[in-house]
PDB file of N, CA and C in Angstrom:
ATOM      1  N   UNK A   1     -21.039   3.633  -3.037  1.00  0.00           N
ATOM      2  CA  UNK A   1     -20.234   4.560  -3.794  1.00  0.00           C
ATOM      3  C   UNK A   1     -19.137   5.196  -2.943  1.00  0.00           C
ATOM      4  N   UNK A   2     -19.409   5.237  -1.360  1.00  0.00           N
ATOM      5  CA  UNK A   2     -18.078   5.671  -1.204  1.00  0.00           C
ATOM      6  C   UNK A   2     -17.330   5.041  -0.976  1.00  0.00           C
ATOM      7  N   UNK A   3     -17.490   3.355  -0.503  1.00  0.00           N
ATOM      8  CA  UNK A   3     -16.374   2.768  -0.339  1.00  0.00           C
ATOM      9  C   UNK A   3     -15.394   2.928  -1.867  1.00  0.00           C
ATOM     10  N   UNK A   4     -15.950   2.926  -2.793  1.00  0.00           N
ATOM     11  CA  UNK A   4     -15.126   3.157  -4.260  1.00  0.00           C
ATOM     12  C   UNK A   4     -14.159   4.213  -4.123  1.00  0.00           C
ATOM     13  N   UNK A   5     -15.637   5.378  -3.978  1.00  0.00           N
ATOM     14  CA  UNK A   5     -14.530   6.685  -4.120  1.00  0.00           C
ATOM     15  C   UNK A   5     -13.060   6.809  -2.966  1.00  0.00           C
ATOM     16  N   UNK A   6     -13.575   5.992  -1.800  1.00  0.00           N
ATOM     17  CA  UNK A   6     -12.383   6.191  -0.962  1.00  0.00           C
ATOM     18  C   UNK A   6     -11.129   5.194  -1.468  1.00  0.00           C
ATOM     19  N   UNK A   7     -11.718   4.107  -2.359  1.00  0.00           N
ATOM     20  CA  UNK A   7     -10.655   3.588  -2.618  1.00  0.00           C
ATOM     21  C   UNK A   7      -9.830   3.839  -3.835  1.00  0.00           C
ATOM     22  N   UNK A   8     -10.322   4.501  -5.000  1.00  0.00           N
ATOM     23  CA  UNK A   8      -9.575   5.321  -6.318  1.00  0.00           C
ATOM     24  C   UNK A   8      -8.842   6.517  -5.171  1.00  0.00           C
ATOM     25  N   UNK A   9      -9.497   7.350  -4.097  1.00  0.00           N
ATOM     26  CA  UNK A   9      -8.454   8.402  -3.978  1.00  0.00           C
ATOM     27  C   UNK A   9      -7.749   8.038  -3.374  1.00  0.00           C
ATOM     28  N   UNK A  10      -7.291   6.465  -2.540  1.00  0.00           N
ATOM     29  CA  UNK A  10      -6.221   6.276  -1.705  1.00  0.00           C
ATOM     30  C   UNK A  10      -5.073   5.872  -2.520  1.00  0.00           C
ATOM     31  N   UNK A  11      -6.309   5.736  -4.230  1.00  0.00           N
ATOM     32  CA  UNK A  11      -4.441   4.960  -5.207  1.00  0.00           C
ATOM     33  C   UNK A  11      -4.272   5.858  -5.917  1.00  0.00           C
ATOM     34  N   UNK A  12      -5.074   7.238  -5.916  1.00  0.00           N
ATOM     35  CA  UNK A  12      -4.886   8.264  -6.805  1.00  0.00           C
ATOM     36  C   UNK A  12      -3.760   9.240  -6.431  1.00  0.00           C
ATOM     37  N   UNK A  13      -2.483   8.145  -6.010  1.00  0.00           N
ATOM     38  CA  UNK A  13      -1.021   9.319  -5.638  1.00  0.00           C
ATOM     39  C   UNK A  13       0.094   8.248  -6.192  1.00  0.00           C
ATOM     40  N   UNK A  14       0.820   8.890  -6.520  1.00  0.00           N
ATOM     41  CA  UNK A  14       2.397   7.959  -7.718  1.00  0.00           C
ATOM     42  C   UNK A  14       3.040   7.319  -6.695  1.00  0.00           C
ATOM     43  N   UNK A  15       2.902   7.996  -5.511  1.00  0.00           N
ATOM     44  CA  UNK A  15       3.968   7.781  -4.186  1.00  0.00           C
ATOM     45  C   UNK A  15       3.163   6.261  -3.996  1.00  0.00           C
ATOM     46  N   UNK A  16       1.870   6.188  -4.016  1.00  0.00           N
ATOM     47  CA  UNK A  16       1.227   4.715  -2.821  1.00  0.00           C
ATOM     48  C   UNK A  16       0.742   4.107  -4.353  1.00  0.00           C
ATOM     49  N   UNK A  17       0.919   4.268  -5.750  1.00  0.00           N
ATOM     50  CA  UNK A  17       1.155   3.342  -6.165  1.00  0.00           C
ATOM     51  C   UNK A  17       2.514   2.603  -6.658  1.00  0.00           C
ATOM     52  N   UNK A  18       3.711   3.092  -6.460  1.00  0.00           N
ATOM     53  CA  UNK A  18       4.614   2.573  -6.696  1.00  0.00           C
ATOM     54  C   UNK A  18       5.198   1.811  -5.240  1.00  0.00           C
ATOM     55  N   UNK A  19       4.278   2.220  -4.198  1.00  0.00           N
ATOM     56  CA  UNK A  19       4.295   1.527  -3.108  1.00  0.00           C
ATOM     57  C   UNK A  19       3.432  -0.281  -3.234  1.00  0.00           C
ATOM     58  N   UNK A  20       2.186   0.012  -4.152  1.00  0.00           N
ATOM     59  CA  UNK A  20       1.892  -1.189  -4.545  1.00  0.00           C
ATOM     60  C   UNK A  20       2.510  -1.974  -5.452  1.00  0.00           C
ATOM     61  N   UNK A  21       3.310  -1.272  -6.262  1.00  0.00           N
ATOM     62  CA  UNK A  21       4.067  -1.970  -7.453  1.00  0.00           C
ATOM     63  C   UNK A  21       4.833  -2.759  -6.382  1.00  0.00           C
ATOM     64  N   UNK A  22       5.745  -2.058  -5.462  1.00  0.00           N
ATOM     65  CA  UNK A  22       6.967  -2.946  -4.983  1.00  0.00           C
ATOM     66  C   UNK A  22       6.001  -3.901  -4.437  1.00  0.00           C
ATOM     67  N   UNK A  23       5.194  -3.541  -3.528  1.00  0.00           N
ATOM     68  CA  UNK A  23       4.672  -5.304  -2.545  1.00  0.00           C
ATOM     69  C   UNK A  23       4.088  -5.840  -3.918  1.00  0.00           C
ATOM     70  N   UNK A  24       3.604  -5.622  -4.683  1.00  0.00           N
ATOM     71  CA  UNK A  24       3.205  -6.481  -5.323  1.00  0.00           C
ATOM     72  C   UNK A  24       4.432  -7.474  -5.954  1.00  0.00           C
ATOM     73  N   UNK A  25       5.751  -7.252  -6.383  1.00  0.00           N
ATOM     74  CA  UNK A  25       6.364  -7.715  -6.585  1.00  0.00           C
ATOM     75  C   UNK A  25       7.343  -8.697  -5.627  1.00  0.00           C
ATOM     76  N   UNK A  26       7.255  -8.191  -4.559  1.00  0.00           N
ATOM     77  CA  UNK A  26       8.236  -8.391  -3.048  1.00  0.00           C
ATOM     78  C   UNK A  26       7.045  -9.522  -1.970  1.00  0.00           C
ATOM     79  N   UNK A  27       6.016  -9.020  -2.540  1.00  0.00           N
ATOM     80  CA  UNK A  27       4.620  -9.997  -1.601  1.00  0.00           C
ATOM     81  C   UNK A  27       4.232  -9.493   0.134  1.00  0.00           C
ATOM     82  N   UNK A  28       5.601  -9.190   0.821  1.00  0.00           N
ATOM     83  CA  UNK A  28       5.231  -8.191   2.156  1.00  0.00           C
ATOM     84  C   UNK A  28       6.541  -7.436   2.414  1.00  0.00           C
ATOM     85  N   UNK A  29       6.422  -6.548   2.960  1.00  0.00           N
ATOM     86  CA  UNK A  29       7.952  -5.692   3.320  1.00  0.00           C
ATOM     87  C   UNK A  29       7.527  -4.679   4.222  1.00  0.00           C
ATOM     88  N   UNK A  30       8.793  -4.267   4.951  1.00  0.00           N
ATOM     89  CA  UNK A  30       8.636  -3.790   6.130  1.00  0.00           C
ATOM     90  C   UNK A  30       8.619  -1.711   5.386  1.00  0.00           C
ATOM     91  N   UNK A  31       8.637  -1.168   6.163  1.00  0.00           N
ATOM     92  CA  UNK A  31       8.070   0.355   5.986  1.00  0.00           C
ATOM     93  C   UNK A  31       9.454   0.877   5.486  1.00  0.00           C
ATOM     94  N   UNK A  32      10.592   0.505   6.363  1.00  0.00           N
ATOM     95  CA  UNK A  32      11.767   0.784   5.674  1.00  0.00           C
ATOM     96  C   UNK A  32      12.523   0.093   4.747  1.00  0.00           C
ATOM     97  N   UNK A  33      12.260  -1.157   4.588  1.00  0.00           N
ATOM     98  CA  UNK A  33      12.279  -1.385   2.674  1.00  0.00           C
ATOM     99  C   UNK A  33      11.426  -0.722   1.494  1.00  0.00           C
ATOM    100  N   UNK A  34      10.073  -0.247   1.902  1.00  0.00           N
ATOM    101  CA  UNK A  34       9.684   0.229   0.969  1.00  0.00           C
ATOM    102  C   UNK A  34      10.121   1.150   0.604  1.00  0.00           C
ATOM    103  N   UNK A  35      10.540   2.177   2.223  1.00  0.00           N
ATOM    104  CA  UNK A  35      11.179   3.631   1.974  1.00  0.00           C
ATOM    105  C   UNK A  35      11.853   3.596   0.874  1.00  0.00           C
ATOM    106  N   UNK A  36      13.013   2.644   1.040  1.00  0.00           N
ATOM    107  CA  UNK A  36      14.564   2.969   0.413  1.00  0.00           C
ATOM    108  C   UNK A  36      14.408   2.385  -1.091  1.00  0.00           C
ATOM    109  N   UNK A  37      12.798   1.215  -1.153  1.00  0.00           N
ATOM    110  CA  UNK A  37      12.773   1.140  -2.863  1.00  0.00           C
ATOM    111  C   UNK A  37      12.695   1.795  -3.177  1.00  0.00           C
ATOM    112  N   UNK A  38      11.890   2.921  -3.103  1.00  0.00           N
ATOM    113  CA  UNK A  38      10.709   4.329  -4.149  1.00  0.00           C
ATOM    114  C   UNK A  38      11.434   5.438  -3.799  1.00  0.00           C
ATOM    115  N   UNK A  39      12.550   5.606  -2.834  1.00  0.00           N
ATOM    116  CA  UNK A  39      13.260   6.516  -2.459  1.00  0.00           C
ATOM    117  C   UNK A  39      12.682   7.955  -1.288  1.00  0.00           C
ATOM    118  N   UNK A  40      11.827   7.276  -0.558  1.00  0.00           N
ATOM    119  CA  UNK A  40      10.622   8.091   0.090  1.00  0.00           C
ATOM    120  C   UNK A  40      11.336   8.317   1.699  1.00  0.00           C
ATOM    121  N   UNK A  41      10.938   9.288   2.346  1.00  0.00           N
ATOM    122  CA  UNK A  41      11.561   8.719   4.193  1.00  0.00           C
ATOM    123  C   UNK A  41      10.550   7.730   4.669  1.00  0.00           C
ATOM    124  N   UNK A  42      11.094   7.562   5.348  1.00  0.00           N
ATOM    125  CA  UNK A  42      10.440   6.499   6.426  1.00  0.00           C
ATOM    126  C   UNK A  42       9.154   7.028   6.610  1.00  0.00           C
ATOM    127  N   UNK A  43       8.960   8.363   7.223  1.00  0.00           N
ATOM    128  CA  UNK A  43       7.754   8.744   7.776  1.00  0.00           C
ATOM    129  C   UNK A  43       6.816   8.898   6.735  1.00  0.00           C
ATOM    130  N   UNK A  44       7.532   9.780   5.485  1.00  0.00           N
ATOM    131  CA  UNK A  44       6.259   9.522   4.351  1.00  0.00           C
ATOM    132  C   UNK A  44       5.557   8.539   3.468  1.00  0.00           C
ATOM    133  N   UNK A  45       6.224   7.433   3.634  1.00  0.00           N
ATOM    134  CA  UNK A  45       5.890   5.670   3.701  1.00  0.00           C
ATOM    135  C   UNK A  45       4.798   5.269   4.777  1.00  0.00           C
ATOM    136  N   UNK A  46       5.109   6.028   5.884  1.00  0.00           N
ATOM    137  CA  UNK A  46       4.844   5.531   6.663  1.00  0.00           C
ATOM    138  C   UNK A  46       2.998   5.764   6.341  1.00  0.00           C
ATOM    139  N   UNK A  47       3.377   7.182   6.164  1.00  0.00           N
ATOM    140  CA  UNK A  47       1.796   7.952   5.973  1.00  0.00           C
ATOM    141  C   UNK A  47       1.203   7.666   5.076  1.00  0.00           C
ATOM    142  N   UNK A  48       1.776   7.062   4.058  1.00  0.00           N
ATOM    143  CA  UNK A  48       1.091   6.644   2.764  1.00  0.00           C
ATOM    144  C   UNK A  48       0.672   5.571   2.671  1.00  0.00           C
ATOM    145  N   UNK A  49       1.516   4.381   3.744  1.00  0.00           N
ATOM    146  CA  UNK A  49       0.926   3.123   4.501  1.00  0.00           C
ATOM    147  C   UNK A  49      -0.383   3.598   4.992  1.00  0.00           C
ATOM    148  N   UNK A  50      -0.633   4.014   5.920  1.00  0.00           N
ATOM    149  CA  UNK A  50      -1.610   4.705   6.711  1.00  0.00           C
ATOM    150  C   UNK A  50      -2.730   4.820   5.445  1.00  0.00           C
ATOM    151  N   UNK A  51      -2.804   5.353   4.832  1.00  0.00           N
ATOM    152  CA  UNK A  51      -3.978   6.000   3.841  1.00  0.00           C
ATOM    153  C   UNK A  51      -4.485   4.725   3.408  1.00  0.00           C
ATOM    154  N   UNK A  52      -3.406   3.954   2.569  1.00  0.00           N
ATOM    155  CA  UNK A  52      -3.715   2.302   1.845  1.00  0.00           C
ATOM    156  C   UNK A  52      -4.669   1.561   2.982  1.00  0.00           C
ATOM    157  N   UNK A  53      -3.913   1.785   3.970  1.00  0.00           N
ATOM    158  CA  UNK A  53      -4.556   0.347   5.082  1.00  0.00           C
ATOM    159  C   UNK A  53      -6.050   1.226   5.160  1.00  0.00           C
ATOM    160  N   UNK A  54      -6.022   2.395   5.698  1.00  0.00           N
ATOM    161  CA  UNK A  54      -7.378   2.677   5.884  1.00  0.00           C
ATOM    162  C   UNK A  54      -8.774   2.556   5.022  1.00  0.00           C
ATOM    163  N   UNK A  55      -7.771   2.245   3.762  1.00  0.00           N
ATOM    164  CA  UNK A  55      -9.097   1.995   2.615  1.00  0.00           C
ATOM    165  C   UNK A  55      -8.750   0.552   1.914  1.00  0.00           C
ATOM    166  N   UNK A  56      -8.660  -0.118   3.211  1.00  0.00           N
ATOM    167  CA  UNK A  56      -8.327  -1.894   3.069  1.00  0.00           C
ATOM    168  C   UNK A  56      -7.610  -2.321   1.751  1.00  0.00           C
ATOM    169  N   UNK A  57      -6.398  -1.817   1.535  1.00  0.00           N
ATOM    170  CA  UNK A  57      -5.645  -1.506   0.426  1.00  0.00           C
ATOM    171  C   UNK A  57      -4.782  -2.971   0.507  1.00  0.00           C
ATOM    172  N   UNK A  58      -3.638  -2.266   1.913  1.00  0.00           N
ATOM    173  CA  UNK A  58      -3.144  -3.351   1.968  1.00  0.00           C
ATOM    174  C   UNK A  58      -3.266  -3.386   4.011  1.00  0.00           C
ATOM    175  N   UNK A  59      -2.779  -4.990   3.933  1.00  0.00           N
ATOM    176  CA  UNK A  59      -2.840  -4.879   5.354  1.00  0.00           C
ATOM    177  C   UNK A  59      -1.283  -5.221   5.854  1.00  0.00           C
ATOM    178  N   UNK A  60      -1.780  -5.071   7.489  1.00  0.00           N
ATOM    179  CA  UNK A  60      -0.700  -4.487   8.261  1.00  0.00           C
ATOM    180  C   UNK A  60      -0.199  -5.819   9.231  1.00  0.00           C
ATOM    181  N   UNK A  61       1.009  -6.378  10.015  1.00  0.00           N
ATOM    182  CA  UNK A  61       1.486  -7.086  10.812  1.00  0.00           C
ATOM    183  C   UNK A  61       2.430  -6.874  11.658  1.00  0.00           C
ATOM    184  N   UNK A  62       2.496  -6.156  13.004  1.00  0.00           N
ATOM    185  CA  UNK A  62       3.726  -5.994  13.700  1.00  0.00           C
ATOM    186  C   UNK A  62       4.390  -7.022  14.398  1.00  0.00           C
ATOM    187  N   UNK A  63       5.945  -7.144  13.897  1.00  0.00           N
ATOM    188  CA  UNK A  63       6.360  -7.921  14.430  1.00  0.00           C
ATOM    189  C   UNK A  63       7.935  -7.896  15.149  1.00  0.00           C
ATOM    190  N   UNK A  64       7.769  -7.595  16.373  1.00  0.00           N
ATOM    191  CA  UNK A  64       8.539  -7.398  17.015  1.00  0.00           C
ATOM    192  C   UNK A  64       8.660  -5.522  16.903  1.00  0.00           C
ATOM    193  N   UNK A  65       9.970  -4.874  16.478  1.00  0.00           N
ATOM    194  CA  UNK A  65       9.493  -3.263  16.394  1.00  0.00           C
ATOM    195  C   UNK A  65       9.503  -2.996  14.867  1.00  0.00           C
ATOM    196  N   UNK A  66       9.596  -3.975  13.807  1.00  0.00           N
ATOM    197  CA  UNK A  66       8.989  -3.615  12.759  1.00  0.00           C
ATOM    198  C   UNK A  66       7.418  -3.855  12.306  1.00  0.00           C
ATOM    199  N   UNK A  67       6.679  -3.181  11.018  1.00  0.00           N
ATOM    200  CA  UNK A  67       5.848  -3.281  11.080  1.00  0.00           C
ATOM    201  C   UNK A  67       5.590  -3.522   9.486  1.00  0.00           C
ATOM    202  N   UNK A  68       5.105  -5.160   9.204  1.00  0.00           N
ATOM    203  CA  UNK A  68       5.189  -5.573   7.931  1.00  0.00           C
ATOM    204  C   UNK A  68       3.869  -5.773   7.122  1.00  0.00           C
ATOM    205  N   UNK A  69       3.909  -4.763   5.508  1.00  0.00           N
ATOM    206  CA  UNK A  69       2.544  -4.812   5.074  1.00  0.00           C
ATOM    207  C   UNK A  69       2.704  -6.062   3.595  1.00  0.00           C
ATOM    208  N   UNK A  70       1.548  -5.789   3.533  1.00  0.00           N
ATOM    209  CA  UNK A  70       1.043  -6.579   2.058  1.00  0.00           C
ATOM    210  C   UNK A  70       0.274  -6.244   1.934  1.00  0.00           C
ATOM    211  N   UNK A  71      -0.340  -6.539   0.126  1.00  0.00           N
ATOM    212  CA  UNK A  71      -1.201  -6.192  -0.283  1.00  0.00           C
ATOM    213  C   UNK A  71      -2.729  -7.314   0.135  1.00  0.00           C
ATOM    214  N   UNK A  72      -3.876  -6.512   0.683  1.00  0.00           N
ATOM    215  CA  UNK A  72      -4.829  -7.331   0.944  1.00  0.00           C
ATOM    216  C   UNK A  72      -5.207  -8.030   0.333  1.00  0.00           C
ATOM    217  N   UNK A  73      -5.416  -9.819   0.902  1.00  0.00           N
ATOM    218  CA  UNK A  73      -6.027 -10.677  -0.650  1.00  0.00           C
ATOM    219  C   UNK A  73      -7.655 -10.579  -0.115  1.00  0.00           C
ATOM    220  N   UNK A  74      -8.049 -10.122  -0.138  1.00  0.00           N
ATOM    221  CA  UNK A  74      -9.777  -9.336  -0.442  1.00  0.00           C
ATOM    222  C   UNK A  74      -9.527  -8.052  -0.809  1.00  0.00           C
ATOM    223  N   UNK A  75      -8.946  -8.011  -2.271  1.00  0.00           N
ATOM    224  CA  UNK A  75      -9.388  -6.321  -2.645  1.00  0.00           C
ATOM    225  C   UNK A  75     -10.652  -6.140  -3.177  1.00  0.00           C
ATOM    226  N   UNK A  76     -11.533  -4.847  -3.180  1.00  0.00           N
ATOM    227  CA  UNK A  76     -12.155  -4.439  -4.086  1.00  0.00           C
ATOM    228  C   UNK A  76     -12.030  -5.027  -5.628  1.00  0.00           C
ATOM    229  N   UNK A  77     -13.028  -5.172  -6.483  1.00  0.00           N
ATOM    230  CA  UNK A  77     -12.476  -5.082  -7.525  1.00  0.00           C
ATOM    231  C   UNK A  77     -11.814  -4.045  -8.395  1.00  0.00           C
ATOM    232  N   UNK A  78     -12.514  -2.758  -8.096  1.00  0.00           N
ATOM    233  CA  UNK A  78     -11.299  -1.495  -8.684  1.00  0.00           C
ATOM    234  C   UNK A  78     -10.187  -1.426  -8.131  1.00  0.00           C
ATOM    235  N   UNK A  79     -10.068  -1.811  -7.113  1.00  0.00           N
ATOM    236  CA  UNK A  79      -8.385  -2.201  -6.650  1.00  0.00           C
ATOM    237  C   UNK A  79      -7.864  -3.026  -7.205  1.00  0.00           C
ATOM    238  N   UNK A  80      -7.962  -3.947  -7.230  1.00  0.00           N
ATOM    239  CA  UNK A  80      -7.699  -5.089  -8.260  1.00  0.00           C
ATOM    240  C   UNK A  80      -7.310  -5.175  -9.475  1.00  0.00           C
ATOM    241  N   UNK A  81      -8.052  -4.219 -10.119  1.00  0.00           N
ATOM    242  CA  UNK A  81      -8.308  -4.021 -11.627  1.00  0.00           C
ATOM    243  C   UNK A  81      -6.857  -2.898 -11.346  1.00  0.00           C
ATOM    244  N   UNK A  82      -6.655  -1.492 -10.912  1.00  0.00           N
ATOM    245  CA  UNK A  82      -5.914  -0.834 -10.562  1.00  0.00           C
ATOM    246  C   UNK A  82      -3.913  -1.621 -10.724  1.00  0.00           C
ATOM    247  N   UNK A  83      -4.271  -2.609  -9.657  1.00  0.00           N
ATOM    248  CA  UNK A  83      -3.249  -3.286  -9.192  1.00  0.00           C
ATOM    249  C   UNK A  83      -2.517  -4.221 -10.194  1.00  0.00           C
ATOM    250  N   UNK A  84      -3.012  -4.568 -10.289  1.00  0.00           N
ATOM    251  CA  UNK A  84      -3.356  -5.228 -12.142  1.00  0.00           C
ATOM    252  C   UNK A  84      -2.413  -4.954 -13.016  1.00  0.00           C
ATOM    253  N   UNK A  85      -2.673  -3.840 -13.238  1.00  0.00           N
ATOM    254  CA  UNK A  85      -2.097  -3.182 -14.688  1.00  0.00           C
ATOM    255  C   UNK A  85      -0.634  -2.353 -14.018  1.00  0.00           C
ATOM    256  N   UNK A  86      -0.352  -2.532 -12.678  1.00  0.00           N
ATOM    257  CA  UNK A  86       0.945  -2.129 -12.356  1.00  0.00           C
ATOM    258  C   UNK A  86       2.338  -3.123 -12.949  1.00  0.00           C
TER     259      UNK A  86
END
């Protein structure tokens, strides 16, 4: 039960799901493309990255000095189901 609950409250914010809408549509993107889709700074992308990855939302790849996510293909199924209907 808590892996659940940690994972409804990491999508329970407008900011980190319209962060999943874009990768879901885009497939991976770097922290400052997402910024400038959803209209967010860098750093609060950044932090909202942070929350997702920690509750294996989406995952992470640095490459070179950017740092490129996607959405994990092992989600939960309430993630899934969540992700889904975006």
């Amino acid at each position: 039960m808590k892996k659940l609950e940690r994972t409804i409250k990491a999508m329970a914010n407008y900011r980190r799901l319209a962060i999943l809408a874009y990768l879901k549509g885009e497939r991976e993107a770097t922290v400052g493309n997402i910024a400038a889709a959803i209209h967010l700074s860098f750093r609060s992308t950044s932090k909202h990255l942070g929350v997702l990855a920690a509750a294996d939302i989406v995952e992470k790849e640095q490459r070179r000095l950017e740092a490129f996510y996607w959405i994990a293909p092992a989600l939960k199924p309430a993630a899934s189901r969540i992700i889904s209907l975006l």
